[in-house]
N, C-alpha and C. Protein backbone atom coordinates (compact mmCIF):
# COMPACT_ATOMS: atom_id res chain seq x y z
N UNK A 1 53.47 74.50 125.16
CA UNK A 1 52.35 73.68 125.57
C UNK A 1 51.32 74.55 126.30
N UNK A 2 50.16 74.45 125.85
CA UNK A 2 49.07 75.02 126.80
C UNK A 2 48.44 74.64 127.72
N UNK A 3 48.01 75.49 129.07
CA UNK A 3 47.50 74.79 130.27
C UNK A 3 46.00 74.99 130.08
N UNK A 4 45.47 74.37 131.37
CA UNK A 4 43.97 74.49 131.65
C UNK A 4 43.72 74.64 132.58
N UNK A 5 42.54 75.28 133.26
CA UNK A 5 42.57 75.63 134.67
C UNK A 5 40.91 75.79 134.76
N UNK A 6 40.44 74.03 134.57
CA UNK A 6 38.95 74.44 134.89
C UNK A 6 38.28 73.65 136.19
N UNK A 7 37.34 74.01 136.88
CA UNK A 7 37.11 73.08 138.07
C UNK A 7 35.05 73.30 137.88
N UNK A 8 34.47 72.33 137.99
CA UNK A 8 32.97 71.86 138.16
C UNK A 8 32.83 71.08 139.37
N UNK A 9 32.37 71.60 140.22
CA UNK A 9 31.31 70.97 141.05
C UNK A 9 30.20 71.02 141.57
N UNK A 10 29.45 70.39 141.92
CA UNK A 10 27.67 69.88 142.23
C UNK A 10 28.29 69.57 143.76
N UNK A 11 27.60 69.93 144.74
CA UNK A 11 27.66 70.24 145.78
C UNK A 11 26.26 71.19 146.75
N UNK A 12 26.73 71.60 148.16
CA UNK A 12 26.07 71.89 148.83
C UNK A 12 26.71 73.39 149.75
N UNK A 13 25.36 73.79 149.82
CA UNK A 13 26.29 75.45 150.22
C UNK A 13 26.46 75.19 151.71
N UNK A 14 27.52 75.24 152.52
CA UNK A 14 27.76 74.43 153.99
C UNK A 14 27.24 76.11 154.74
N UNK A 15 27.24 77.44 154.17
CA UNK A 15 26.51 78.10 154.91
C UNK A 15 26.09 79.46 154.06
N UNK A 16 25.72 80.46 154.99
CA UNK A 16 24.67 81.50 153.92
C UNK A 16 26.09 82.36 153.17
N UNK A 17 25.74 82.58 151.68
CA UNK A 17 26.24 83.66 150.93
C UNK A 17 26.21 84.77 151.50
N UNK A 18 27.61 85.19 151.19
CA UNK A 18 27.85 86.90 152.31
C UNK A 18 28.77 87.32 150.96
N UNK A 19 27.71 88.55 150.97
CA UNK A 19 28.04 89.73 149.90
C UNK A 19 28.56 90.48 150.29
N UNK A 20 29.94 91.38 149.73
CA UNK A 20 30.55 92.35 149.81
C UNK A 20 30.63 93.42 148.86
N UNK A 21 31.05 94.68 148.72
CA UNK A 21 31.27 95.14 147.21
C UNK A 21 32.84 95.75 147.69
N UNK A 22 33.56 95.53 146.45
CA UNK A 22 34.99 96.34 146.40
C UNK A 22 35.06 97.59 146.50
N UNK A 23 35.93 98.31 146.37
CA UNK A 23 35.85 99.91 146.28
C UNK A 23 35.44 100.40 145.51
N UNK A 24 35.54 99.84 144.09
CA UNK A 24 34.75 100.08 143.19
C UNK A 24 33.27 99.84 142.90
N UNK A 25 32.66 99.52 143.79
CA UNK A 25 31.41 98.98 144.17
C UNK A 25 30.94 97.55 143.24
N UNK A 26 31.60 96.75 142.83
CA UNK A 26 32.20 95.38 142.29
C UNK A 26 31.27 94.26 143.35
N UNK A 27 29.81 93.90 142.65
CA UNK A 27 29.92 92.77 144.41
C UNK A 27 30.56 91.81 143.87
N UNK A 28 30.35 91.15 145.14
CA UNK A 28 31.54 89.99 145.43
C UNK A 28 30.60 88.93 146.46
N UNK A 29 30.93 87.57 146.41
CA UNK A 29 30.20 86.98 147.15
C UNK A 29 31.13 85.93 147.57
N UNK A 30 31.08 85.21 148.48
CA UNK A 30 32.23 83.71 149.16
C UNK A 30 30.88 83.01 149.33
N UNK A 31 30.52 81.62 148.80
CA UNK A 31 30.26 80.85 149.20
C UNK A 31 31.31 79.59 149.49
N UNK A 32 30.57 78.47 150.47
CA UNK A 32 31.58 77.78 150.54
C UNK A 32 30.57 75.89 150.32
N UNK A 33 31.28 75.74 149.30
CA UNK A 33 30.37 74.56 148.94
C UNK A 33 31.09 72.95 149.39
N UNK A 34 29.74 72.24 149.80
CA UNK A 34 30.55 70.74 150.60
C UNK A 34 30.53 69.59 149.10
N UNK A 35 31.27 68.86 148.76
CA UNK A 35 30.95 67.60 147.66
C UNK A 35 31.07 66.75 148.56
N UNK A 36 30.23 65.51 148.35
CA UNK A 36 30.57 64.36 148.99
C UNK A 36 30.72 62.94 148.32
N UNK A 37 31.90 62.26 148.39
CA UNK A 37 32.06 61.42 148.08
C UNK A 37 32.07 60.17 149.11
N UNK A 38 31.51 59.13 147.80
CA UNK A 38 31.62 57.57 148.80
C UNK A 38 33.06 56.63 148.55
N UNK A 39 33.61 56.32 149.29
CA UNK A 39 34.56 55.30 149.27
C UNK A 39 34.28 53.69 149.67
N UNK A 40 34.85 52.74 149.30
CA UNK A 40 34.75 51.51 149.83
C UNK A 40 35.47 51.70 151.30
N UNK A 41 35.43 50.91 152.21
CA UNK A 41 36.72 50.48 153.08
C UNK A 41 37.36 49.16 153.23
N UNK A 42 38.13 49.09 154.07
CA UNK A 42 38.58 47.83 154.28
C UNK A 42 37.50 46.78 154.44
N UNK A 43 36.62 46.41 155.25
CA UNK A 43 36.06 45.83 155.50
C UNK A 43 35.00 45.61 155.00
N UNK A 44 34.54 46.06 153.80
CA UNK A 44 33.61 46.02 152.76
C UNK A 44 32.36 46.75 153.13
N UNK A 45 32.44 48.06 153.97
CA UNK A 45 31.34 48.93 153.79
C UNK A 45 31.77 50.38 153.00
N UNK A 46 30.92 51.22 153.04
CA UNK A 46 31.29 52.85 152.55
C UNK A 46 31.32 53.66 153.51
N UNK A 47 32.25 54.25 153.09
CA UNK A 47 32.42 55.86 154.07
C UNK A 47 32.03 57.19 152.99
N UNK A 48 31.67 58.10 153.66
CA UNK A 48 31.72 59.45 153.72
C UNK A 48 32.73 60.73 153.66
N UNK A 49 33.11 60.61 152.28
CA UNK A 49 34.44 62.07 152.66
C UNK A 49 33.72 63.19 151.91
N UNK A 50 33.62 64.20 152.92
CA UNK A 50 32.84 65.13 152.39
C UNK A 50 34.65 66.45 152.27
N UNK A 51 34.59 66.69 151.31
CA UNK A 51 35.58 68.54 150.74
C UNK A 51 34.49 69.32 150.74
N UNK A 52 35.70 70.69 151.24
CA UNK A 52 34.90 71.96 151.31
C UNK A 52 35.37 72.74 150.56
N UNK A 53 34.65 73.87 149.47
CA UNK A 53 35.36 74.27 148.57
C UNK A 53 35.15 75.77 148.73
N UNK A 54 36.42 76.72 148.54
CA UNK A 54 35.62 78.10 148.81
C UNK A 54 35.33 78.60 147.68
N UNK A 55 34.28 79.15 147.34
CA UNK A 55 34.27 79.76 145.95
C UNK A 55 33.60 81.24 146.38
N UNK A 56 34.17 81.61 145.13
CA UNK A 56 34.79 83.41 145.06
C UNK A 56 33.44 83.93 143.67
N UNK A 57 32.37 84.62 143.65
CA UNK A 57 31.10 85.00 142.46
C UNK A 57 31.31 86.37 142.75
N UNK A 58 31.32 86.89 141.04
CA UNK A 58 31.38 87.82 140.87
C UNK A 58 30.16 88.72 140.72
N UNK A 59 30.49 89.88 140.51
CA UNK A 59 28.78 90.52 139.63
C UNK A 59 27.51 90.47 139.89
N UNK A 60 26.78 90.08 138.76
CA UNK A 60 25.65 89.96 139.34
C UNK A 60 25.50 88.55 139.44
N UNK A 61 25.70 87.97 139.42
CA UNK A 61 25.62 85.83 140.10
C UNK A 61 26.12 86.25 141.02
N UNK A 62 27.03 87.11 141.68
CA UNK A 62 27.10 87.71 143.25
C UNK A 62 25.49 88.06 144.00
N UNK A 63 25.20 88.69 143.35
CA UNK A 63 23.92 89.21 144.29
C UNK A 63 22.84 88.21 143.97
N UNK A 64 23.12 87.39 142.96
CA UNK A 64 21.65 86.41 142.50
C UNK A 64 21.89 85.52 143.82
N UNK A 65 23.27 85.06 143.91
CA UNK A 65 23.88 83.87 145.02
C UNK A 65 22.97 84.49 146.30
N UNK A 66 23.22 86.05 146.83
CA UNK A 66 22.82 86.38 147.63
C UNK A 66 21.14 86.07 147.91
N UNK A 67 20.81 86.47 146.72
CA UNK A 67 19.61 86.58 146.87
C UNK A 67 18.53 85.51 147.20
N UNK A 68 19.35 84.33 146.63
CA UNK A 68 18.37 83.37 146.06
C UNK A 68 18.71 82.03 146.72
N UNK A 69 20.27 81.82 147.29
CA UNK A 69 20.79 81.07 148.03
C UNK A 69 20.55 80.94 149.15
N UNK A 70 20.57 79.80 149.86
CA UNK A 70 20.85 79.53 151.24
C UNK A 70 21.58 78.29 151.89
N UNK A 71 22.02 78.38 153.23
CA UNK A 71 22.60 77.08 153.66
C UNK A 71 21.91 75.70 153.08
N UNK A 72 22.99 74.96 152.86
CA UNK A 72 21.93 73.43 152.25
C UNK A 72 21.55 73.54 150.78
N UNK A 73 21.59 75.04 150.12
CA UNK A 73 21.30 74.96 148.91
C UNK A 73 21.97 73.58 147.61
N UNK A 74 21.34 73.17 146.78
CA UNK A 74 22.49 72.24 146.07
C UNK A 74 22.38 73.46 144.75
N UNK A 75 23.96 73.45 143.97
CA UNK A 75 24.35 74.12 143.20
C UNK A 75 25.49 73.52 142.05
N UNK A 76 25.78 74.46 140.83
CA UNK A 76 26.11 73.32 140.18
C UNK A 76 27.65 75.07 140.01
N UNK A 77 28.48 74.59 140.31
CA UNK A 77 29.38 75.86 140.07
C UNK A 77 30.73 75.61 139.05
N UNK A 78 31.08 76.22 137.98
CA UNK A 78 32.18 76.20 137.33
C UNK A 78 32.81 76.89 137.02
N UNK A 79 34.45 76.94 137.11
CA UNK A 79 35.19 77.99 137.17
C UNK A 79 36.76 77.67 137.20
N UNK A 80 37.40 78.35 138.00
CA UNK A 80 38.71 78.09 137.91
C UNK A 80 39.46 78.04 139.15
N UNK A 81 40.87 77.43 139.51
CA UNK A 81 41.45 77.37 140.52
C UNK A 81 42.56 78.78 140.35
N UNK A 82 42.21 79.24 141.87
CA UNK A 82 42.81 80.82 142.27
C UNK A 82 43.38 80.27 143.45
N UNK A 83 45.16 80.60 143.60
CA UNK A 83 45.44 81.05 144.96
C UNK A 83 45.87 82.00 145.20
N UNK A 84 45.67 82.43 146.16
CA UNK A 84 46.12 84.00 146.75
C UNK A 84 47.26 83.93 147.81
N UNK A 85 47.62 85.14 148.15
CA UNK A 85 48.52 85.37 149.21
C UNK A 85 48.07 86.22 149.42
N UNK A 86 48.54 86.53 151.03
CA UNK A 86 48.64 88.18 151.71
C UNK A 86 49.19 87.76 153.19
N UNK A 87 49.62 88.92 153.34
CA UNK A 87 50.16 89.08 154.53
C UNK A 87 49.12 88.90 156.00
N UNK A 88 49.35 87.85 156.95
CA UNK A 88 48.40 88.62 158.18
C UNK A 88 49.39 89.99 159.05
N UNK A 89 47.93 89.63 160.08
CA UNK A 89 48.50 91.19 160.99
C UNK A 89 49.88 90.86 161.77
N UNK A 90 50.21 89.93 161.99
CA UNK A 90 51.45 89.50 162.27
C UNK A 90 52.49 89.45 161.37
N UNK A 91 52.09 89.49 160.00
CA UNK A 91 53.21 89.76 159.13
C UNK A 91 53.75 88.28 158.81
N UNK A 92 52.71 87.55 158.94
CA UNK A 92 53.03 85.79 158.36
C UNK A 92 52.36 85.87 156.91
N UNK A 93 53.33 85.15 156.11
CA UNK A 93 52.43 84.84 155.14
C UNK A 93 51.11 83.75 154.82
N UNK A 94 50.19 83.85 153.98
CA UNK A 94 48.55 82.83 154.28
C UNK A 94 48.70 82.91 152.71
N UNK A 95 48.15 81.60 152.24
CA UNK A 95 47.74 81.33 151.28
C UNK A 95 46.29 80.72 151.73
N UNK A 96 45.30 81.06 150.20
CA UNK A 96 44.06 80.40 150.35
C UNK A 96 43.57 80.31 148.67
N UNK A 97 43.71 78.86 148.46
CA UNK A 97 43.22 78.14 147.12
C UNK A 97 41.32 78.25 147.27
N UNK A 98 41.06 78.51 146.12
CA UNK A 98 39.73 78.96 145.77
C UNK A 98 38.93 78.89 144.94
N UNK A 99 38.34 78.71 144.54
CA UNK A 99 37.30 78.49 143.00
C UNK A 99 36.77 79.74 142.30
N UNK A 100 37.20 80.40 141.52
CA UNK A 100 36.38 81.80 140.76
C UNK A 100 35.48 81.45 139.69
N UNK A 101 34.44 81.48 140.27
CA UNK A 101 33.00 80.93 139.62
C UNK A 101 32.91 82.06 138.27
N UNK A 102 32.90 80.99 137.37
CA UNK A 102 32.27 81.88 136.11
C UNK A 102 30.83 81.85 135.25
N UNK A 103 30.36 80.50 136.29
CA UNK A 103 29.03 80.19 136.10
C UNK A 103 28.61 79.45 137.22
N UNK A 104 27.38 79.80 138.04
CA UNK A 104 26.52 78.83 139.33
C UNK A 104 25.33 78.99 138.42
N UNK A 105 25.00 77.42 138.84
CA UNK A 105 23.07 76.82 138.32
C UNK A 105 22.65 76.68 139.91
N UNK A 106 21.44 77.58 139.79
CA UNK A 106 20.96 76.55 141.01
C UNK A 106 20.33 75.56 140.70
N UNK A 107 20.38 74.41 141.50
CA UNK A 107 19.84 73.01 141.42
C UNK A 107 18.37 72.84 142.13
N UNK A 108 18.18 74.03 143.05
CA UNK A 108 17.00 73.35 144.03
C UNK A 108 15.71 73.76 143.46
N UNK A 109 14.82 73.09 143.73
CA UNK A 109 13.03 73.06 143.44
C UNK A 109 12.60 74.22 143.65
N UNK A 110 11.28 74.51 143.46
CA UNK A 110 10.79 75.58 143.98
C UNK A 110 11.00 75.82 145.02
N UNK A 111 10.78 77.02 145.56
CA UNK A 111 11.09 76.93 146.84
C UNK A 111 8.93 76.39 147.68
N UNK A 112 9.19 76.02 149.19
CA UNK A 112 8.05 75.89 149.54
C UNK A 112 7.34 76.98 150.04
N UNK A 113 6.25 76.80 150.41
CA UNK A 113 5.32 77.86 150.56
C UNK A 113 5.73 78.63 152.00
N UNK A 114 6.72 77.68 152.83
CA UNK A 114 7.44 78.49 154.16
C UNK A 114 8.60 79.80 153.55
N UNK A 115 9.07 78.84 152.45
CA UNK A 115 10.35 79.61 151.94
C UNK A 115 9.82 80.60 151.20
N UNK A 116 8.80 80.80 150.31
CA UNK A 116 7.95 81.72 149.58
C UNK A 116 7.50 82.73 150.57
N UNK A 117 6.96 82.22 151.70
CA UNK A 117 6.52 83.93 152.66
C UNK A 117 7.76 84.52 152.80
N UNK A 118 9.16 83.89 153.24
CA UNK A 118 10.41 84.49 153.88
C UNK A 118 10.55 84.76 152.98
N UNK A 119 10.34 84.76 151.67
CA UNK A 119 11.25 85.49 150.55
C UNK A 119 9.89 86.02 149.74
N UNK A 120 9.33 86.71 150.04
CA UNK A 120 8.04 87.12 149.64
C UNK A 120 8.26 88.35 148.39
N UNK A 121 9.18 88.80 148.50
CA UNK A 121 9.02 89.91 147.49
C UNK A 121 10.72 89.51 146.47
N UNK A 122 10.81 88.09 146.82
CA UNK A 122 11.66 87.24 145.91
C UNK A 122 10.77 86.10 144.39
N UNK A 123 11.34 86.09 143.35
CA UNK A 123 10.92 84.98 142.55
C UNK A 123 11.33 83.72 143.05
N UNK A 124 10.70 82.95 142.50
CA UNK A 124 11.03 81.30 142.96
C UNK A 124 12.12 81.30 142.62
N UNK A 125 13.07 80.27 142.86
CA UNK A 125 14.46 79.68 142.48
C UNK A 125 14.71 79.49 141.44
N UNK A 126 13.06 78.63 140.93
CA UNK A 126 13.63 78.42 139.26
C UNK A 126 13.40 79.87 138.39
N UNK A 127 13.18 80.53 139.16
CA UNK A 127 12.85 81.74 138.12
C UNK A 127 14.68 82.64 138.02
N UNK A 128 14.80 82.22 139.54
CA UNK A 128 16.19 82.87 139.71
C UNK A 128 17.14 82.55 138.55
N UNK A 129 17.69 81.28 138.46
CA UNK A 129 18.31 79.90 138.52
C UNK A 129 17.94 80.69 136.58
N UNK A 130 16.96 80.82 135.80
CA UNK A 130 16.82 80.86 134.55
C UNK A 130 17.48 82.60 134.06
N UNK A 131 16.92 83.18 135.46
CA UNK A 131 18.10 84.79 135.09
C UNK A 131 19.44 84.76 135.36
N UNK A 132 19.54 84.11 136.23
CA UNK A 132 21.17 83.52 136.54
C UNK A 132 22.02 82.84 135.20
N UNK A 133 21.51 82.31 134.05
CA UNK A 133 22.10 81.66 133.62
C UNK A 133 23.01 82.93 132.15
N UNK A 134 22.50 83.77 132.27
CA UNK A 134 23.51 84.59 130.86
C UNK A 134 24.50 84.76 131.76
N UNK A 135 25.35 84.32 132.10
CA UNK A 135 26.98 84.28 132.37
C UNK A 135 27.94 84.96 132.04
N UNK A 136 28.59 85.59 131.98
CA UNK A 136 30.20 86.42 131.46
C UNK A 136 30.43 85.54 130.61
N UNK A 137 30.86 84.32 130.57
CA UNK A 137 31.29 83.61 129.47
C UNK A 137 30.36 83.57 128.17
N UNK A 138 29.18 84.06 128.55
CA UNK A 138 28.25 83.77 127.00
C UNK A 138 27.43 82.33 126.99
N UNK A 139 27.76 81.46 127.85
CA UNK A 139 26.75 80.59 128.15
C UNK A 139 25.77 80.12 128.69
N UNK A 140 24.94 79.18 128.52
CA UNK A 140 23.57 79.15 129.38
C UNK A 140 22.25 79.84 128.47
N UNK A 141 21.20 79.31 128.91
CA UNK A 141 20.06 79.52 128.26
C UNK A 141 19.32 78.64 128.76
N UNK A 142 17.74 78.93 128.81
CA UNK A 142 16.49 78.08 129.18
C UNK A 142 16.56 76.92 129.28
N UNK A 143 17.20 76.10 127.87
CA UNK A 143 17.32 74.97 127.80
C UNK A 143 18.41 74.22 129.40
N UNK A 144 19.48 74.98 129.70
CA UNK A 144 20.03 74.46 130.83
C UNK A 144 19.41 74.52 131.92
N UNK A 145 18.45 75.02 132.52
CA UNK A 145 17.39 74.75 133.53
C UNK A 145 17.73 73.89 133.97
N UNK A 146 18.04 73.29 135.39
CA UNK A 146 18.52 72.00 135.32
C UNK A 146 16.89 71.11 136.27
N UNK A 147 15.77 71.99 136.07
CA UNK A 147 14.61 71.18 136.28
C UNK A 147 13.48 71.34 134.82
C-alpha cells in the first residue's frame, strides 16, 4: 500500500523569516505560520482556535521568504510533514514536527508606498510572489498569481 505525506496551508507569518545557510552554503529559512479556525460553542456563539505551524524553505524560496516576507504576511505554503530528533545539551531527547515547504505563494497586495521606501531597492510582492513561483517540483506559473 502506498502512503502520502502532503500538508497546504493559507495562513499568517506569526513573525519575521530568519535565514540561515548550511555548511554547504544551502539557505534555509523557518518561518512559522498561524491558521485560524472558527468553531461553534456551546452556547451558540464562535470561537477562535488559531495553530502554529513551523515550516522549514529551502533554496531560493529561502531567500525570496527572506526577502519579500514579513510578520503578518498571508501565504499560501505546501509541502510535507517532517519530524526530527536530536539530542539537547542535557542529553534529553526533543522532537519537533514541521512542514518542508516545496512551494510558498505569497498572498499579499502590493506592498504600500511606506513598505516600498523600506524595501526600496526590493520589487513589489507581486513581482516577488510571480519569481517565486518555478518551484523544485516543476510547478507554478503566471497564471497562479494568486492576485
Amino acid at each position: 500500500m502506498a502512503s502520502y505525506n502532503r500538508v497546504q496551508l493559507i495562513g499568517n507569518l506569526g513573525q519575521e523569516p530568519e535565514l540561515r545557510y548550511t555548511q554547504s552554503q544551502t539557505p534555509l529559512t523557518n518561518i512559522s505560520v498561524a491558521t485560524t479556525e472558527f468553531r461553534n460553542t456551546n452556547d451558540g456563539g464562535k470561537q477562535s482556535v488559531t495553530d502554529w505551524h513551523r515550516v522549514v524553505v529551502w533554496g531560493r524560496q529561502a531567500e525570496n521568504c527572506c526577502k519579500y516576507l514579513r510578520k503578518g504576511s498571508p501565504v499560501f505554503i505546501e509541502g510535507r510533514l517532517q519530524t526530527r530528533s536530536w539530542e539537547d545539551q542535557s542529553g534529553q531527547k526533543r522532537y519537533a514536527t514541521e512542514v518542508v515547504a516545496s512551494n510558498v505563494q505569497f498572498l499579499g497586495s502590493k506592498p504600500s508606498e511606506a513598505q516600498d521606501e523600506r524595501r526600496s531597492s526590493s520589487p513589489p510582492a507581486h513581482e516577488a510572489a510571480a519569481a517565486n513561483l518555478g518551484t523544485s517540483n516543476g510547478s507554478g506559473g503566471l497564471d497562479d498569481v494568486p492576485f
